[in-house]
PDB file of N, CA and C in Angstrom:
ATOM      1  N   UNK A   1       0.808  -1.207   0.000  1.00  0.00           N
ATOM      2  CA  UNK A   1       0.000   0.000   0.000  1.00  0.00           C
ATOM      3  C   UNK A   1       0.840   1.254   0.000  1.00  0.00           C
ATOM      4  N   UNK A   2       1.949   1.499  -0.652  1.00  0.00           N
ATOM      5  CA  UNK A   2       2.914   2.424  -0.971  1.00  0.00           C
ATOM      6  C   UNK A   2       2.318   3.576  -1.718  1.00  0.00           C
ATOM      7  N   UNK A   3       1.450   3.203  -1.979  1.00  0.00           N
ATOM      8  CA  UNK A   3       0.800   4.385  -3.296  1.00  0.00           C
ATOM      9  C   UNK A   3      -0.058   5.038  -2.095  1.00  0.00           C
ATOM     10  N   UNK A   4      -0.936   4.259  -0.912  1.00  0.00           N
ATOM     11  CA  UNK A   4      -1.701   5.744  -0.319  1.00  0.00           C
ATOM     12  C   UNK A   4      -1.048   5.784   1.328  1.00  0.00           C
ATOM     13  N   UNK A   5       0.520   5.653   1.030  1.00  0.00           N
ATOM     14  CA  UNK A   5       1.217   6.522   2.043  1.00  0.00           C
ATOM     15  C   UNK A   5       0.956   7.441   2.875  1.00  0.00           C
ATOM     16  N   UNK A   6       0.850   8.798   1.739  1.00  0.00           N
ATOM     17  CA  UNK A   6       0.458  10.398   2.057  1.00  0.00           C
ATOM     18  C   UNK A   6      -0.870   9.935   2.736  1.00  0.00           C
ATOM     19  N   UNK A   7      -1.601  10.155   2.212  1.00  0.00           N
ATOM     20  CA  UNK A   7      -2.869   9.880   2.780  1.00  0.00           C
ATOM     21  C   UNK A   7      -3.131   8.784   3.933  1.00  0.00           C
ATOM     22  N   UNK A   8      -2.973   7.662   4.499  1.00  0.00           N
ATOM     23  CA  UNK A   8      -2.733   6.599   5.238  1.00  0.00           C
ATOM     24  C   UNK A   8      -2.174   7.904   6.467  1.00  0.00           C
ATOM     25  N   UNK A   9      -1.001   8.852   6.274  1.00  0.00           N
ATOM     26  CA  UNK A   9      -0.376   9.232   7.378  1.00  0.00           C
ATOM     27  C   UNK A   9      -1.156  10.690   7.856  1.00  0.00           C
ATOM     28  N   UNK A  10      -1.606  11.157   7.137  1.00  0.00           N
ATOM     29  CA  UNK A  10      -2.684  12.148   7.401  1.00  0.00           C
ATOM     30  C   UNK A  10      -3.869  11.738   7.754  1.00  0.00           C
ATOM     31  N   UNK A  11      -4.617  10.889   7.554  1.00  0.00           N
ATOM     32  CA  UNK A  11      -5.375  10.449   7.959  1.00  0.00           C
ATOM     33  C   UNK A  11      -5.291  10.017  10.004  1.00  0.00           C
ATOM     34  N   UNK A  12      -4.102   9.360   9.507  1.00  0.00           N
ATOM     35  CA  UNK A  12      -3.599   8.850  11.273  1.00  0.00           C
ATOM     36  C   UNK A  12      -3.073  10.405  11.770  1.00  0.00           C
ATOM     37  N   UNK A  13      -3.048  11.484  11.835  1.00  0.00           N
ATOM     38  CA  UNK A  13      -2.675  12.503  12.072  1.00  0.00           C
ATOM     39  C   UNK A  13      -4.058  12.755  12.364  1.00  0.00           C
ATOM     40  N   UNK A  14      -4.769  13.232  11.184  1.00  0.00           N
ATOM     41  CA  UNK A  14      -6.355  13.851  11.869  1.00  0.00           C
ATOM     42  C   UNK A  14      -6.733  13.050  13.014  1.00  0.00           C
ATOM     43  N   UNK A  15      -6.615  11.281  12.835  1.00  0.00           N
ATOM     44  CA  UNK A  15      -7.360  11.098  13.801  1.00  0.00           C
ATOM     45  C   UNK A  15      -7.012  11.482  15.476  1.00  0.00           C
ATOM     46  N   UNK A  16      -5.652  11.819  15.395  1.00  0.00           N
ATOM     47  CA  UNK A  16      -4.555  11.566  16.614  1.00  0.00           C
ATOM     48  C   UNK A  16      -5.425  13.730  17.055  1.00  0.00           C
ATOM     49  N   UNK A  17      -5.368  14.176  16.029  1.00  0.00           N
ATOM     50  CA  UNK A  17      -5.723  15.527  16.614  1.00  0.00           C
ATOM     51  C   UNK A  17      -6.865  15.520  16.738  1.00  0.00           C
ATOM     52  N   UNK A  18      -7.863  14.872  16.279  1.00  0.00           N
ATOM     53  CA  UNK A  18      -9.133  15.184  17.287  1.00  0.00           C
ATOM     54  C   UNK A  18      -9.603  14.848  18.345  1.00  0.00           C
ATOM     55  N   UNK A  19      -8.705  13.411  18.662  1.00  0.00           N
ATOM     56  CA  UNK A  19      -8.376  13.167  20.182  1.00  0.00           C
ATOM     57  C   UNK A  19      -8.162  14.473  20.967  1.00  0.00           C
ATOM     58  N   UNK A  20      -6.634  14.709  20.557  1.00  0.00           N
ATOM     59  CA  UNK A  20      -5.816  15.483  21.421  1.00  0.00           C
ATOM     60  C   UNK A  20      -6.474  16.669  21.557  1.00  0.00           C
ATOM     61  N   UNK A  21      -6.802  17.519  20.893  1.00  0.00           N
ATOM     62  CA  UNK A  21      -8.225  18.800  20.719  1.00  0.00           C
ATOM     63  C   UNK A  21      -8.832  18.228  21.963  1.00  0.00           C
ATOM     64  N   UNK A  22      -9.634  17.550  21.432  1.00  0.00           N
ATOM     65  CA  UNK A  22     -10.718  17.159  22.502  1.00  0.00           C
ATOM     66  C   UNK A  22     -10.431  17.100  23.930  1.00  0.00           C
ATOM     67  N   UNK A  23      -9.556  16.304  24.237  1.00  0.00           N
ATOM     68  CA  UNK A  23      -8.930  16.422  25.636  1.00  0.00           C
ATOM     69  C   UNK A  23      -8.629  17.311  26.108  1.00  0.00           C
ATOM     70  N   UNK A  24      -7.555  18.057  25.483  1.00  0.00           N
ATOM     71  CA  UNK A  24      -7.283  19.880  26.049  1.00  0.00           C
ATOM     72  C   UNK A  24      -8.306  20.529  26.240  1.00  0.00           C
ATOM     73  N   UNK A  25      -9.336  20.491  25.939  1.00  0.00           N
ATOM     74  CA  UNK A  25     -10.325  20.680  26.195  1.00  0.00           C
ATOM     75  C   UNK A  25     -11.417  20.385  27.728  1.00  0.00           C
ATOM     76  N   UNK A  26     -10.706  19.202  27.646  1.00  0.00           N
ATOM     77  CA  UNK A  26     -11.510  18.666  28.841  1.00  0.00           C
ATOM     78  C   UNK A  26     -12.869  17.572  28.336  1.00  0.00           C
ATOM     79  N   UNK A  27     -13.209  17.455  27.660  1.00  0.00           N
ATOM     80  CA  UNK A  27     -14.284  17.257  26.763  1.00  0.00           C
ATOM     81  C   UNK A  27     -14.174  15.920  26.889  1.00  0.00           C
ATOM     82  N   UNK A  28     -15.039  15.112  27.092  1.00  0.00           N
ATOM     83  CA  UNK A  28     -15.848  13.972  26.716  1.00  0.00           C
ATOM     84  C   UNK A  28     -16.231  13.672  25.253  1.00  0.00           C
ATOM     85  N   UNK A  29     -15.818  12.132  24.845  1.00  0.00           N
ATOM     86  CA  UNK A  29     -16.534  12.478  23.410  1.00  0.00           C
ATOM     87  C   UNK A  29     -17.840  11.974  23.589  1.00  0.00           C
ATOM     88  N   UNK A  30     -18.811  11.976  23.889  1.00  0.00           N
ATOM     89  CA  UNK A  30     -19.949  12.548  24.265  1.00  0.00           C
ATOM     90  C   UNK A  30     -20.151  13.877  23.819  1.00  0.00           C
ATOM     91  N   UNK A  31     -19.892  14.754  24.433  1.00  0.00           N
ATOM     92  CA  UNK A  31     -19.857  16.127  24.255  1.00  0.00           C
ATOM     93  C   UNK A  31     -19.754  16.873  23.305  1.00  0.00           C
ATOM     94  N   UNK A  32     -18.285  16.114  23.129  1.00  0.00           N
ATOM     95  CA  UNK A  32     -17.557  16.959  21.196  1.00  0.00           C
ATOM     96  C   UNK A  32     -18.586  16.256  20.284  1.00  0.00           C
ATOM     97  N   UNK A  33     -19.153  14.993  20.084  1.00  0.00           N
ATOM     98  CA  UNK A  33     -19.881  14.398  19.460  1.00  0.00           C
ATOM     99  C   UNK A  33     -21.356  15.903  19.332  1.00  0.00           C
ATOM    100  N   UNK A  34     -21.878  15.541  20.505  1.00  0.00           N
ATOM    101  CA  UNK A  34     -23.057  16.581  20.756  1.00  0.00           C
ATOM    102  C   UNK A  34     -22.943  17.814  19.784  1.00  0.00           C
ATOM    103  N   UNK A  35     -21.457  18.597  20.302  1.00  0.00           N
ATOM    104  CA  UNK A  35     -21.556  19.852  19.516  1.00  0.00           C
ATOM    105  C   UNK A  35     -20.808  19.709  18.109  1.00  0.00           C
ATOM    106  N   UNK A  36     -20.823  19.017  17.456  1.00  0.00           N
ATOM    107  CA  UNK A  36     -20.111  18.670  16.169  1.00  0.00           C
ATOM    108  C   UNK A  36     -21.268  18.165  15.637  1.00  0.00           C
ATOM    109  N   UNK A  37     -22.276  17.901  15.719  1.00  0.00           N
ATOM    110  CA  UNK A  37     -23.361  16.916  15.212  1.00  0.00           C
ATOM    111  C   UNK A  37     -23.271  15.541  14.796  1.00  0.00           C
ATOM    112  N   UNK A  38     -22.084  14.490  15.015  1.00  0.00           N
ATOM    113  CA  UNK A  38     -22.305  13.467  14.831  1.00  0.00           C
ATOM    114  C   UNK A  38     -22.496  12.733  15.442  1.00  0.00           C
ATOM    115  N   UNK A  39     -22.549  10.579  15.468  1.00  0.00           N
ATOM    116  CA  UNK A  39     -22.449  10.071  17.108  1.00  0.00           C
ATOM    117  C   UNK A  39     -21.243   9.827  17.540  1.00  0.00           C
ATOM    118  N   UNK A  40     -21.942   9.504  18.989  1.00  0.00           N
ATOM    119  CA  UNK A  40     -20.595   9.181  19.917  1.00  0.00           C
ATOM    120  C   UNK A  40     -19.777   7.833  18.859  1.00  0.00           C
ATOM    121  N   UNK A  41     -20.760   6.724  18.938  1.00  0.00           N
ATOM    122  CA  UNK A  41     -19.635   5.550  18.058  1.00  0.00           C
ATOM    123  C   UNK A  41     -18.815   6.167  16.480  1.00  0.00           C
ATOM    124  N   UNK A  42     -19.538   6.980  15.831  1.00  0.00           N
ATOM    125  CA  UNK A  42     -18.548   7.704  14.777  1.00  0.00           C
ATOM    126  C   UNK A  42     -17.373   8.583  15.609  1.00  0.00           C
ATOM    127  N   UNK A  43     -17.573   9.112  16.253  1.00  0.00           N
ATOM    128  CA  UNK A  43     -16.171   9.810  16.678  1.00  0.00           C
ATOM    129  C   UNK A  43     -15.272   9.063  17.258  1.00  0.00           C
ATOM    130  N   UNK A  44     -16.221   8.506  18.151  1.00  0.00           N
ATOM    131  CA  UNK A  44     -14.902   6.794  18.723  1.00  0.00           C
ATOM    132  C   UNK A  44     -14.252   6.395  17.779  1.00  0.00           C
ATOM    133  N   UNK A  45     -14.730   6.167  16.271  1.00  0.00           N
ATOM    134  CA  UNK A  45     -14.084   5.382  15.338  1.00  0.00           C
ATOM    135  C   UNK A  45     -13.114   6.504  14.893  1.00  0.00           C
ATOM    136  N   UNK A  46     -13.801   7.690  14.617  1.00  0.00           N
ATOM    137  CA  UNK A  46     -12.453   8.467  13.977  1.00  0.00           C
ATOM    138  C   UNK A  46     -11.463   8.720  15.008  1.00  0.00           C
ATOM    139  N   UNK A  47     -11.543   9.147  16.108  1.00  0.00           N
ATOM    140  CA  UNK A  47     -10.409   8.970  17.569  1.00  0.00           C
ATOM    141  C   UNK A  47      -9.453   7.616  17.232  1.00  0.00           C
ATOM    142  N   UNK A  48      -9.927   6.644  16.734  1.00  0.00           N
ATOM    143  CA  UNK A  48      -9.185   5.064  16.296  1.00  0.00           C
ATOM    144  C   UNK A  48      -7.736   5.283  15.778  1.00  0.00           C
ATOM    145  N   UNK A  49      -6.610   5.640  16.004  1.00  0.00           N
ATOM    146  CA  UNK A  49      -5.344   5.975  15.142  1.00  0.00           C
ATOM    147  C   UNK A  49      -5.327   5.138  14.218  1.00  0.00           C
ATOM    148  N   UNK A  50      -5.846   3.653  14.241  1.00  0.00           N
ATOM    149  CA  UNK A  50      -5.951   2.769  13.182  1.00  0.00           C
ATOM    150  C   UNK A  50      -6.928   2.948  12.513  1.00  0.00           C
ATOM    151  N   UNK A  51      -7.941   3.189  12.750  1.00  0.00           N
ATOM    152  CA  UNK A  51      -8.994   3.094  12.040  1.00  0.00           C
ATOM    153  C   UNK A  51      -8.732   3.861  10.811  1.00  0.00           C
ATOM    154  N   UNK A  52      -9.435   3.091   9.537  1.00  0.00           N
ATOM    155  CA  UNK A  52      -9.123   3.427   8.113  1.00  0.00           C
ATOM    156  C   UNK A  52     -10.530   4.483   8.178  1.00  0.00           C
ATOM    157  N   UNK A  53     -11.579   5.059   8.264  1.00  0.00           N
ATOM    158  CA  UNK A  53     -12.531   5.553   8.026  1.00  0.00           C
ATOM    159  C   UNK A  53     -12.423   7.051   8.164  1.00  0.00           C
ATOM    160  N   UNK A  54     -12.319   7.648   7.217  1.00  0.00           N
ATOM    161  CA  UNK A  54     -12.076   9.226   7.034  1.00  0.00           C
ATOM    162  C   UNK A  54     -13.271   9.787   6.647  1.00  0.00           C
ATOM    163  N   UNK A  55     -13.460  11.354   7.921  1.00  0.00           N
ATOM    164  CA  UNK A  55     -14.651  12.321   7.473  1.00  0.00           C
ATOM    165  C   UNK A  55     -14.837  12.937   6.154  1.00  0.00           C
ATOM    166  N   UNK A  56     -16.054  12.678   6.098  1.00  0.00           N
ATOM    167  CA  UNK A  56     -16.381  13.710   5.492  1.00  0.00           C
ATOM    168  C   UNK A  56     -15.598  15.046   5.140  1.00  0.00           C
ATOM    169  N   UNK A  57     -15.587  16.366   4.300  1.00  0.00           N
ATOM    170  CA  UNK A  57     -15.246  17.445   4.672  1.00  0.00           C
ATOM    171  C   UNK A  57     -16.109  18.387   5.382  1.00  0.00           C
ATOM    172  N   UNK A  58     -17.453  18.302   5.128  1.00  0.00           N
ATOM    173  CA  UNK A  58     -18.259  18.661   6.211  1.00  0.00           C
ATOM    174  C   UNK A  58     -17.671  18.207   7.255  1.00  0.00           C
ATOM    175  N   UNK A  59     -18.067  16.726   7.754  1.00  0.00           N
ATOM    176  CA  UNK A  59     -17.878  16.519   9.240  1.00  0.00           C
ATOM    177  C   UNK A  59     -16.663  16.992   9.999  1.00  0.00           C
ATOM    178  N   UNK A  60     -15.818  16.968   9.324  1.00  0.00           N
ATOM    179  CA  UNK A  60     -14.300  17.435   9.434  1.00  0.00           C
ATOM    180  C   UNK A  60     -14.187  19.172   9.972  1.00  0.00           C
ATOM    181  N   UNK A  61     -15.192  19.736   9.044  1.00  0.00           N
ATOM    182  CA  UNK A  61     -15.290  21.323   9.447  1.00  0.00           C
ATOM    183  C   UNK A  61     -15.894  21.229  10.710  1.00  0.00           C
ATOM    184  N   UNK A  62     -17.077  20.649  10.914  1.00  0.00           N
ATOM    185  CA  UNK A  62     -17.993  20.514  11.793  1.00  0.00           C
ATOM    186  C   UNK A  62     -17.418  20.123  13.506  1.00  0.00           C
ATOM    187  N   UNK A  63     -16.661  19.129  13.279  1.00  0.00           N
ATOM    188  CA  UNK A  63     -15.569  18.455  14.337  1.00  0.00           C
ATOM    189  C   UNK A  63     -14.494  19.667  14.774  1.00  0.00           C
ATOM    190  N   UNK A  64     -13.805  20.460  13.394  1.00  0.00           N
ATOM    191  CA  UNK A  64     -12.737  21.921  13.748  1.00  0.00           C
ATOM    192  C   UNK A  64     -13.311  23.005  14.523  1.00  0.00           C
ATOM    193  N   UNK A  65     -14.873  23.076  13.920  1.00  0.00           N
ATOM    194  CA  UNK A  65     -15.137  24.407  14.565  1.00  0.00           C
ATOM    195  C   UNK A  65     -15.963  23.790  15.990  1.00  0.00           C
ATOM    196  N   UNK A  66     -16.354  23.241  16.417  1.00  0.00           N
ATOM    197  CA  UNK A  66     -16.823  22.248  17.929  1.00  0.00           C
ATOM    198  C   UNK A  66     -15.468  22.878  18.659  1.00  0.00           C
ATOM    199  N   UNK A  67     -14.321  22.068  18.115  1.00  0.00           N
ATOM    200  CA  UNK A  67     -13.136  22.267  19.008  1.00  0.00           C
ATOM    201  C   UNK A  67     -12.613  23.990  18.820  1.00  0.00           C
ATOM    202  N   UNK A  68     -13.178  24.801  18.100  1.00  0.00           N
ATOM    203  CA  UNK A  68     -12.645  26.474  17.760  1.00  0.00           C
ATOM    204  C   UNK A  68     -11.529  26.136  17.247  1.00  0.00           C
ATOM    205  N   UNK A  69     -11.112  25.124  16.282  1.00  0.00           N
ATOM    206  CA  UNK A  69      -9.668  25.378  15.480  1.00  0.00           C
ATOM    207  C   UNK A  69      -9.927  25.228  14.019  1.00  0.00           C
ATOM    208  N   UNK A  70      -9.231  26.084  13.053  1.00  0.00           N
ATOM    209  CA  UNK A  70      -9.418  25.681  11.595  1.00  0.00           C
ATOM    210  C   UNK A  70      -9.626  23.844  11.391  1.00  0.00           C
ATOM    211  N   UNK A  71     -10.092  24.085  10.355  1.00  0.00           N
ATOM    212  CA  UNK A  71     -10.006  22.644  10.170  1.00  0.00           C
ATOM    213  C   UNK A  71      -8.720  21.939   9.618  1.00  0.00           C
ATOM    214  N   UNK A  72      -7.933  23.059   8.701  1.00  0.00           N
ATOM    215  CA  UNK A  72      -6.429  22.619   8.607  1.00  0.00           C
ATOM    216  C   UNK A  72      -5.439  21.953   9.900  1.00  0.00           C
ATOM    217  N   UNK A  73      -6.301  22.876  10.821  1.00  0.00           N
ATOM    218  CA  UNK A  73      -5.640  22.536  11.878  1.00  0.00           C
ATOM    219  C   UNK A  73      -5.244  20.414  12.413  1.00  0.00           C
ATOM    220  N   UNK A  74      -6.641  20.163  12.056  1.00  0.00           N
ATOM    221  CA  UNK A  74      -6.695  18.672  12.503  1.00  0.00           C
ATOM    222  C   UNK A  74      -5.833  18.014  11.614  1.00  0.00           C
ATOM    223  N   UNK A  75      -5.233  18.480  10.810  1.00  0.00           N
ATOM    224  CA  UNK A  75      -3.957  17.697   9.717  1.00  0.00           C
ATOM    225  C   UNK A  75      -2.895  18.035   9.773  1.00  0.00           C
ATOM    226  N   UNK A  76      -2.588  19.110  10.549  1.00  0.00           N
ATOM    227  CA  UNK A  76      -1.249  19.655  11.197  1.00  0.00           C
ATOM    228  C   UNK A  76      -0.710  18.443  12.160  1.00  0.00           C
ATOM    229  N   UNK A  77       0.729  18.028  11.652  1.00  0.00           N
ATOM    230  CA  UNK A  77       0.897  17.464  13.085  1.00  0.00           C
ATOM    231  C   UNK A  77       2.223  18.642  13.817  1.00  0.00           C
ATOM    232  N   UNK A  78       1.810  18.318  15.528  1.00  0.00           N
ATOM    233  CA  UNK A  78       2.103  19.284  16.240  1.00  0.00           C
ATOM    234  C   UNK A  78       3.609  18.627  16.793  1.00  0.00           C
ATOM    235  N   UNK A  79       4.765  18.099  16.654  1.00  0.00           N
ATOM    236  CA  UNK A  79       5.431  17.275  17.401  1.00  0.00           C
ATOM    237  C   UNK A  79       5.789  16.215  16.889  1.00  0.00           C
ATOM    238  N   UNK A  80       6.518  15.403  17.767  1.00  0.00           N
ATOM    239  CA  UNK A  80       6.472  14.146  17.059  1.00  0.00           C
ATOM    240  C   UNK A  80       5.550  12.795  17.333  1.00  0.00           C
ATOM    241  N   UNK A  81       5.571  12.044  16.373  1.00  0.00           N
ATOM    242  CA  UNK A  81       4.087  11.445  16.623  1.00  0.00           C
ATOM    243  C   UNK A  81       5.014  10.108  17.205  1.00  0.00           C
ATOM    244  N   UNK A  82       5.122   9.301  18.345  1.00  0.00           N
ATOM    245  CA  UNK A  82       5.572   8.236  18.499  1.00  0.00           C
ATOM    246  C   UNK A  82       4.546   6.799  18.385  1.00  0.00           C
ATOM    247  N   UNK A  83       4.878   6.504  17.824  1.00  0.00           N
ATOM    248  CA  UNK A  83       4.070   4.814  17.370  1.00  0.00           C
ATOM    249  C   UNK A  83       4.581   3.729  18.195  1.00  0.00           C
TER     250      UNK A  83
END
C-alpha cells in the first residue's frame, strides 16, 4: 500500500488531533460528538489511530469548529508522533 502513504499518514494525524483537541479541552466524546453533530460511536471510530474511516469534509469542518480550530488545523501534526 505504498501508493496511499500520504494519505494513510494524514489520515492517522487527523485522527490523533481530534483526540488530542478534545482532551485539552476537557471534553468527553460525548460532548464533542453533541456539539459537532455526529455520534458518539462515529467519533470513537475516527479517535481510532488505526482506524481506516475518514470524514467527510463537512464533518471534518464541523468536528474543527466544535473544538474552535481551523479545520487545517486537525492535519497539522504538532510534534512528534511516536508509534
Amino acid at each position: 500500500m505504498t501508493e496511499f502513504k500520504f494519505y494513510d499518514d494524514h489520515l492517522f494525524i487527523l485522527h490523533l488531533n481530534i483526540a488530542r483537541f478534545r482532551r485539552e479541552r476537557g471534553w468527553t466524546q460525548e460532548q464533542l460528538a453533541e456539539k459537532a453533530g455526529v455520534s458518539v460511536s462515529y467519533l470513537a471510530s475516527l479517535e481510532a489511530p488505526n482506524s481506516d474511516i475518514a470524514p467527510s469534509f463537512r464533518v471534518q469542518c464541523n468536528l474543527a469548529y466544535a473544538l474552535g480550530v481551523e479545520p487545517s488545523d486537525l492535519t497539522e501534526m504538532d510534534g512528534e508522533v511516536v508509534q
